[in-house]
Protein backbone atom coordinates (compact mmCIF):
# COMPACT_ATOMS: atom_id res chain seq x y z
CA UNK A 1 0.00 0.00 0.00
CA UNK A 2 2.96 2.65 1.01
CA UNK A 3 4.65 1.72 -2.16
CA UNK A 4 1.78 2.44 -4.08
CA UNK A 5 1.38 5.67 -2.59
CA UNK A 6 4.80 6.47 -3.53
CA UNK A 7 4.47 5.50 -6.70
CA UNK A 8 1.33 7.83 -7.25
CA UNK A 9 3.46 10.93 -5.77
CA UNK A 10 6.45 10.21 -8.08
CA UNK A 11 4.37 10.88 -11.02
CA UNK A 12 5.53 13.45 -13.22
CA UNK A 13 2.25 15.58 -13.16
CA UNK A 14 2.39 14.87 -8.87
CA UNK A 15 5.66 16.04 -8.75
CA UNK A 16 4.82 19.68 -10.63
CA UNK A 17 1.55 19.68 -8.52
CA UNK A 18 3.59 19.07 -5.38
CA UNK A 19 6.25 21.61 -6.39
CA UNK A 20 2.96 24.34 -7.38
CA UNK A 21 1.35 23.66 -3.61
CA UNK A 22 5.14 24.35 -2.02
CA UNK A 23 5.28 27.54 -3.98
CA UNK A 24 1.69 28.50 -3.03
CA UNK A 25 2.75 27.85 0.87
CA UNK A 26 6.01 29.60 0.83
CA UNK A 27 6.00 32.38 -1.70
CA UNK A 28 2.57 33.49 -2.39
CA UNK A 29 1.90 32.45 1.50
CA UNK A 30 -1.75 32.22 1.03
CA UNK A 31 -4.07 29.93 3.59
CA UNK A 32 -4.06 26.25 3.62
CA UNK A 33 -7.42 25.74 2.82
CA UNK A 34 -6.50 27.11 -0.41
CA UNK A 35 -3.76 25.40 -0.54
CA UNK A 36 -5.90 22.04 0.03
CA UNK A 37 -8.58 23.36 -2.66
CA UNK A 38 -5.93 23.64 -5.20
CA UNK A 39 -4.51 20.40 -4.86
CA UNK A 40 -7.72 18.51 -4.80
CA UNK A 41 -9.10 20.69 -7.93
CA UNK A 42 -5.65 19.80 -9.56
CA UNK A 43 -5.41 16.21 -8.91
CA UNK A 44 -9.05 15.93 -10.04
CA UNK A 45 -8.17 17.43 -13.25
CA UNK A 46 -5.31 15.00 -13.46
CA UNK A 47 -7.13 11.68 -12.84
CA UNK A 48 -9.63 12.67 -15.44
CA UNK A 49 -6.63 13.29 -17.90
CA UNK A 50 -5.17 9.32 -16.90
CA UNK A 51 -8.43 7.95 -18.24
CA UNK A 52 -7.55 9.09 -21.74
CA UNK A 53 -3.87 8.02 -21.39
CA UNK A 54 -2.36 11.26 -20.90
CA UNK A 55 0.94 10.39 -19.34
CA UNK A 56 1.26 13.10 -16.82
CA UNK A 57 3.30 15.90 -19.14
CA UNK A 58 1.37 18.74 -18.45
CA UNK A 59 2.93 20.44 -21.67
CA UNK A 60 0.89 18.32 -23.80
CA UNK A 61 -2.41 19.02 -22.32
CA UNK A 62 -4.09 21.14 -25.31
CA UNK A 63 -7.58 23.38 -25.26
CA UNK A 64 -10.24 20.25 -26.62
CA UNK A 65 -8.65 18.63 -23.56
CA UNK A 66 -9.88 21.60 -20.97
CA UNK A 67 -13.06 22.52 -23.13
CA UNK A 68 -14.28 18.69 -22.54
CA UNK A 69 -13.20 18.85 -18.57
CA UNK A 70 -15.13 21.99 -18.07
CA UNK A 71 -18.36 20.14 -20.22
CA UNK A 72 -17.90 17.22 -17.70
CA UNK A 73 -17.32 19.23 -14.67
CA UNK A 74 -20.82 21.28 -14.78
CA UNK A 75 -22.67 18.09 -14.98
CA UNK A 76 -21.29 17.15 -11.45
CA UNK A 77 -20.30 20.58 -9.50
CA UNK A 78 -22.12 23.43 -8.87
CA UNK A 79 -20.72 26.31 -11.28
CA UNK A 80 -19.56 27.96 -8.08
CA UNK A 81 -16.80 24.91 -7.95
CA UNK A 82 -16.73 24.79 -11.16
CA UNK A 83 -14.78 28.65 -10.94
CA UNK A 84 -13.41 27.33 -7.68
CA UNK A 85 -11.74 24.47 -9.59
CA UNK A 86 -11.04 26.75 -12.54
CA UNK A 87 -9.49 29.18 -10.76
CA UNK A 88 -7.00 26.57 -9.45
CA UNK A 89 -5.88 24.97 -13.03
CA UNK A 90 -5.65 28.76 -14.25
CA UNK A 91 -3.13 29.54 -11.55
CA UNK A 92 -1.39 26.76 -12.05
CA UNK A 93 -0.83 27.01 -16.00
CA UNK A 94 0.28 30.82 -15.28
CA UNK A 95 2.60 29.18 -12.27
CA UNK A 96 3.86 27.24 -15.24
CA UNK A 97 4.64 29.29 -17.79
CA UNK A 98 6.61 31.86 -15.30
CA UNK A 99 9.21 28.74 -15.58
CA UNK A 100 9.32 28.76 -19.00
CA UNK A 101 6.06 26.47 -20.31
CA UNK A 102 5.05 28.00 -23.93
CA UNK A 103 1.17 26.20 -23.38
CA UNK A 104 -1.74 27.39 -21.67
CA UNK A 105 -4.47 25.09 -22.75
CA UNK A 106 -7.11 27.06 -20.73
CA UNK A 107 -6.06 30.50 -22.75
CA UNK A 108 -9.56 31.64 -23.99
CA UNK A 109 -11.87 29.33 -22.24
CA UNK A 110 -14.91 30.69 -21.24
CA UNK A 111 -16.56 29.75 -17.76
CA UNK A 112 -20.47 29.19 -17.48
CA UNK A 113 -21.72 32.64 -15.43
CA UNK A 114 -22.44 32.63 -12.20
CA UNK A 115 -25.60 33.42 -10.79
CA UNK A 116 -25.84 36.90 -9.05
CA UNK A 117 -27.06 36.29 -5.67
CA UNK A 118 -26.89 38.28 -2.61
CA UNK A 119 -24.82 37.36 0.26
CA UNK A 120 -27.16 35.56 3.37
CA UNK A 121 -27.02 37.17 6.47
CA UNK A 122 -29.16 37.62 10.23
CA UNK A 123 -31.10 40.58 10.66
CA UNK A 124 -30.39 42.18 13.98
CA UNK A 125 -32.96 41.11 15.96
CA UNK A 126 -32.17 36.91 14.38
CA UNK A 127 -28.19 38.00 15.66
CA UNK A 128 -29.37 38.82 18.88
CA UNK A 129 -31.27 35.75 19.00
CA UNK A 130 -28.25 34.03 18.52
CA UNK A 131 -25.69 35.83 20.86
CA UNK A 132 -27.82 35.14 23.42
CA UNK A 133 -28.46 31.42 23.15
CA UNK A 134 -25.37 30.61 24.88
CA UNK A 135 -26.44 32.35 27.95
CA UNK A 136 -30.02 30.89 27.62
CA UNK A 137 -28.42 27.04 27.54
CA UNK A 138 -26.47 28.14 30.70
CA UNK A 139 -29.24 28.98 32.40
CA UNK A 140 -31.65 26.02 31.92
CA UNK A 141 -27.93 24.08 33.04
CA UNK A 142 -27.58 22.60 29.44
CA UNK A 143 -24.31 23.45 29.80
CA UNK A 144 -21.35 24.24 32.06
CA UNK A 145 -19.81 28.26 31.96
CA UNK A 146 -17.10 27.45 30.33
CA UNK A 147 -18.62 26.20 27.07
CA UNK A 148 -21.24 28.99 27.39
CA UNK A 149 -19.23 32.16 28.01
CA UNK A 150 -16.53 30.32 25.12
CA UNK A 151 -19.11 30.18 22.24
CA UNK A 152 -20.71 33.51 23.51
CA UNK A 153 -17.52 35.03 22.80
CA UNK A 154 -16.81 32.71 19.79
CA UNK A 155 -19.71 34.52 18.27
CA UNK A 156 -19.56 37.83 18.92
CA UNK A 157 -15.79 38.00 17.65
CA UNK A 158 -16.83 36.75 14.41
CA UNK A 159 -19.67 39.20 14.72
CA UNK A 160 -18.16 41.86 16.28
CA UNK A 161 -15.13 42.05 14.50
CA UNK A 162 -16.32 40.79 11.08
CA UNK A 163 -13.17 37.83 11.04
CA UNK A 164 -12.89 34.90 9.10
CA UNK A 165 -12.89 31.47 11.07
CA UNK A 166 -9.48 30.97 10.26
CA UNK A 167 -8.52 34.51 11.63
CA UNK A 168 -10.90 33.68 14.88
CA UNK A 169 -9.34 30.22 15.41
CA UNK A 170 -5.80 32.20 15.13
CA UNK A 171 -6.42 34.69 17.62
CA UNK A 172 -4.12 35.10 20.31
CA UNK A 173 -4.39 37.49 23.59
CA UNK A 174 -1.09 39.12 22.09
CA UNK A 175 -3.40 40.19 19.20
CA UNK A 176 -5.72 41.90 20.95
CA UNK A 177 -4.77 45.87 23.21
CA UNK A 178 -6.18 47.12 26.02
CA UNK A 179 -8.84 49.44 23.33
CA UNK A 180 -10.53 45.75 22.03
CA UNK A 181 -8.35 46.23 18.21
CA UNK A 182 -7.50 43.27 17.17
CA UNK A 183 -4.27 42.69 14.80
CA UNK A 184 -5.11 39.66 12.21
CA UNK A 185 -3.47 38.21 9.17
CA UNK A 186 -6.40 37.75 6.55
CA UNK A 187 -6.02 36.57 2.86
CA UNK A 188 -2.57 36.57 1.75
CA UNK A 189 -1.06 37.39 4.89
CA UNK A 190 -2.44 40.88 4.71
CA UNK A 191 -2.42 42.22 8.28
CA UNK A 192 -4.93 44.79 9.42
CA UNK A 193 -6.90 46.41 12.18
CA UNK A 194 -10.59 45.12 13.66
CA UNK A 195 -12.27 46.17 16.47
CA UNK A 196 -13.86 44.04 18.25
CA UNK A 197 -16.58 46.53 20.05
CA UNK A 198 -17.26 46.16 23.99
CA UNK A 199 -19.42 43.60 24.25
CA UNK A 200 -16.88 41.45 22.70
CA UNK A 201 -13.86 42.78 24.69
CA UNK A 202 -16.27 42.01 27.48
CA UNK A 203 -16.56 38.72 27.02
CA UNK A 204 -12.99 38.12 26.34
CA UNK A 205 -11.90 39.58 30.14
CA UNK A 206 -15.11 37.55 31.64
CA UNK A 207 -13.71 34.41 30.12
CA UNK A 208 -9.92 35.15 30.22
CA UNK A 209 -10.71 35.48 33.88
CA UNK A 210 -12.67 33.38 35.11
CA UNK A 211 -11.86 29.91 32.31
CA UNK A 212 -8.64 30.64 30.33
CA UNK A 213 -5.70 28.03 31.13
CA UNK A 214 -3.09 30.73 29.44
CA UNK A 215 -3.34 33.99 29.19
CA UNK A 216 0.03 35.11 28.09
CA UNK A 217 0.34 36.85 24.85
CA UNK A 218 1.13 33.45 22.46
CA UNK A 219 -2.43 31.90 24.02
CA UNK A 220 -5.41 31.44 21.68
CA UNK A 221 -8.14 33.26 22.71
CA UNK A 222 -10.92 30.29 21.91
CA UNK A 223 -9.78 26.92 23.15
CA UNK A 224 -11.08 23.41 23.89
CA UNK A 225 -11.69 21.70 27.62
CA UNK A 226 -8.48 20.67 27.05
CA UNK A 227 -6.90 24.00 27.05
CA UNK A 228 -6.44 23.53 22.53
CA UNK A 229 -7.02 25.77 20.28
CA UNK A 230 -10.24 25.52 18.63
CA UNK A 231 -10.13 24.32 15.19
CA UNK A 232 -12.50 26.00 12.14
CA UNK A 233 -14.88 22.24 12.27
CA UNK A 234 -15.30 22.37 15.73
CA UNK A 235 -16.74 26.69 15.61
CA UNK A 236 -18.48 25.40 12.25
CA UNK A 237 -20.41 22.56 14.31
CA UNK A 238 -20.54 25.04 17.06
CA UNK A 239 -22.31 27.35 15.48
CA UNK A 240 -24.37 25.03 13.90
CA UNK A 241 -26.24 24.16 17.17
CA UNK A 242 -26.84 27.63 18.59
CA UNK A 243 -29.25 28.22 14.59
CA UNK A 244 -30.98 24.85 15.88
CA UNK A 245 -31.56 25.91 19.31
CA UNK A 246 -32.22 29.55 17.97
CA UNK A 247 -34.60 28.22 15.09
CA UNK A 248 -32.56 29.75 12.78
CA UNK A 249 -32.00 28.40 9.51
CA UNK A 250 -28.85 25.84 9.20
CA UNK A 251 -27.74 26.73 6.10
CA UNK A 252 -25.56 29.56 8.06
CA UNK A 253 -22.12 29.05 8.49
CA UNK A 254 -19.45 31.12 10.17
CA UNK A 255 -18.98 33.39 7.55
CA UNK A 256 -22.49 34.36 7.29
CA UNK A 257 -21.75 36.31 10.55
CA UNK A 258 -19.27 37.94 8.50
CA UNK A 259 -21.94 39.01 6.22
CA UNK A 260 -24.42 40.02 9.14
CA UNK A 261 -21.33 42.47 10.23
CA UNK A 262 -21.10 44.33 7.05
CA UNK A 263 -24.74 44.37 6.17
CA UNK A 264 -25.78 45.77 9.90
CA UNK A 265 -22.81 48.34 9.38
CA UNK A 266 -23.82 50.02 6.09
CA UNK A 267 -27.12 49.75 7.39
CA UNK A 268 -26.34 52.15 10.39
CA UNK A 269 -23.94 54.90 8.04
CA UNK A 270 -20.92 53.20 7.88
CA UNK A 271 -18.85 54.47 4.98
CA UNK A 272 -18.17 52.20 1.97
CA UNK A 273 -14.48 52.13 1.67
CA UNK A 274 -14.14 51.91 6.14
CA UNK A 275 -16.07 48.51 5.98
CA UNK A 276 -13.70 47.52 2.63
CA UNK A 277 -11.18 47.91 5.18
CA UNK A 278 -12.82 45.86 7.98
CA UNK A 279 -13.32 43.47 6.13
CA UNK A 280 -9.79 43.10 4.26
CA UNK A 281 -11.39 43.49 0.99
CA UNK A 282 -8.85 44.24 -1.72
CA UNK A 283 -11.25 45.49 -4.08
CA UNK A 284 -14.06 47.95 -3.34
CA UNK A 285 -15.99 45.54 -5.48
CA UNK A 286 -16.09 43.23 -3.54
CA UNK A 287 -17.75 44.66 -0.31
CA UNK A 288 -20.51 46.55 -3.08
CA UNK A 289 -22.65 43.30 -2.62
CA UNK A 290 -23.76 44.23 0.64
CA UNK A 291 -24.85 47.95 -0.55
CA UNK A 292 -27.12 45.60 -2.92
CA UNK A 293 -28.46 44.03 0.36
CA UNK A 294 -29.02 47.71 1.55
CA UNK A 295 -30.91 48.51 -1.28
CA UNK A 296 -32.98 45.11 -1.80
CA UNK A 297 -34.55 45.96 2.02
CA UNK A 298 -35.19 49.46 0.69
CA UNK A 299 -37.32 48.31 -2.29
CA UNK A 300 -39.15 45.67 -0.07
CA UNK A 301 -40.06 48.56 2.36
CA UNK A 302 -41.26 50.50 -0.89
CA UNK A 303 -43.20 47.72 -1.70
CA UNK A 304 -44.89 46.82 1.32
CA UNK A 305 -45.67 50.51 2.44
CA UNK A 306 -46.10 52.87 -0.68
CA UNK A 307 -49.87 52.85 -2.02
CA UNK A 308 -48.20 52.85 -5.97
CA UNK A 309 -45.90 50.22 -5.77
């Protein structure tokens, strides 16, 4: 079995997808989940090569090749990972020809569009719901303090401070001063400033006092029973039981929070290009969605309370 794994990792299309992922790690430095995305789109594209007895040169993949992948691929992935997975292959082809490759067999290819929908979020009064169902399950002795004041904070950083789970799971004491600003590396390793507002400094001191096993400045901020660091499944499932007990819908993940934070933000004045910069947003584009969120409400207001709409 070992020997056969070898033998699939000294492939010559392994070896340049191995040497790609190394490059992504220690050069580009971006996350390892996209690290792990990449490889998996990659190898995916390479086992469907093997079936037509491509022998792994990468150099003599041509366009009818990726035109026929991309046919396959919407038949089986949503044409969100059908980008995803695009995305990957693209980067790797330009990773390629930076070291001399003269082919690009995905020059030109056109991607199905994707379907322009607005980002999900909780209104305010659905967040509050939420923050609070810790507190409630502490109460009816559902569960101990620990666990409750740990995922009440758990949730109001990633709503407080608008992180990613990665950047919440990362979070150290040493990140955060004495004013509640927290210092993160997002996408990239781009570092920038988040408050995390009062009630969420608040709930850092109450559990840093009374339920933290380290508090010096390397120490996560969210940890296990065990004293770990909390990884992004365990705040994913997390979360997911607080929408149950909350009867909120469970089709919410982590970074929906993310998208409750912005929303609620340009919702109460907060300029455009300050909540680009909360958010780590390198293009102004991207945090426009959530003006369209802004606006959809606005419309639905119309609607419901104008006597000509």
């Amino acid at each position: 079995m070992k020997d056969h794994a070898n033998a699939e990792s000294e492939r010559p299309e392994a070896v340049a997808i191995a040497a790609f992922l190394r490059c992504l790690e220690s050069e580009r430095r971006v996350s390892a989940y996209t690290v792990r995305n990449y490889g998996q789109a990659l190898r995916r594209f390479a086992d469907w090569l093997r079936k037509s007895d491509w022998a792994g040169d990468w150099g003599a993949v041509v366009p009818a090749q990726a035109r026929g992948y991309l046919i396959e691929s919407q038949q089986g992935l949503s044409r969100r990972t059908v980008h995803n997975h695009f995305s990957a292959l693209r980067n790797f082809f330009q990773w390629r020809r930076e070291r001399g490759a003269t082919t690009n067999p995905l020059a030109g290819l056109t991607l199905p569009k994707l379907p322009k929908s607005l980002p999900k979020f909780l209104n305010e009064k659905q967040m509050k719901a939420l923050l609070d169902a810790p507190m409630r399950e502490m109460d009816n002795e559902a569960i101990e303090p620990f666990i409750a004041w740990r995922d009440r904070l758990m949730m109001e950083l990633l709503y407080g401070a608008g992180l990613r789970v990665s950047e919440l799971v990362a979070l150290n004491y040493g990140s955060i001063d004495a004013s509640g600003v927290a210092r993160v590396l997002g996408k990239g390793q781009k570092e920038r400033l988040c408050p995390i507002g009062r009630v969420a400094l608040a709930c850092m001191q109450k559990f840093k006092n009374e339920h933290a096993t380290a508090t010096d400045r390397d120490a996560p901020v969210l940890i296990n029973e065990k004293g770990r660091r909390l990884s992004v499944r365990q705040v994913q499932l997390t979360l997911k039981r607080y929408l149950a007990l909350a009867e909120l819908p469970m089709d919410l993940s982590p970074h929906k929070l993310r998208h409750s934070y912005a929303t609620h933000l340009l919702n109460h004045g907060a300029d455009l290009r300050i909540v680009q910069e909360l958010l780590g947003h390198a293009s102004l584009s991207t945090t426009q969605i959530y003006t369209h969120v802004g606006v959809s409400r606005l419309q639905e207001a119309h609607k419901h309370a104008h006597p000509r709409a």
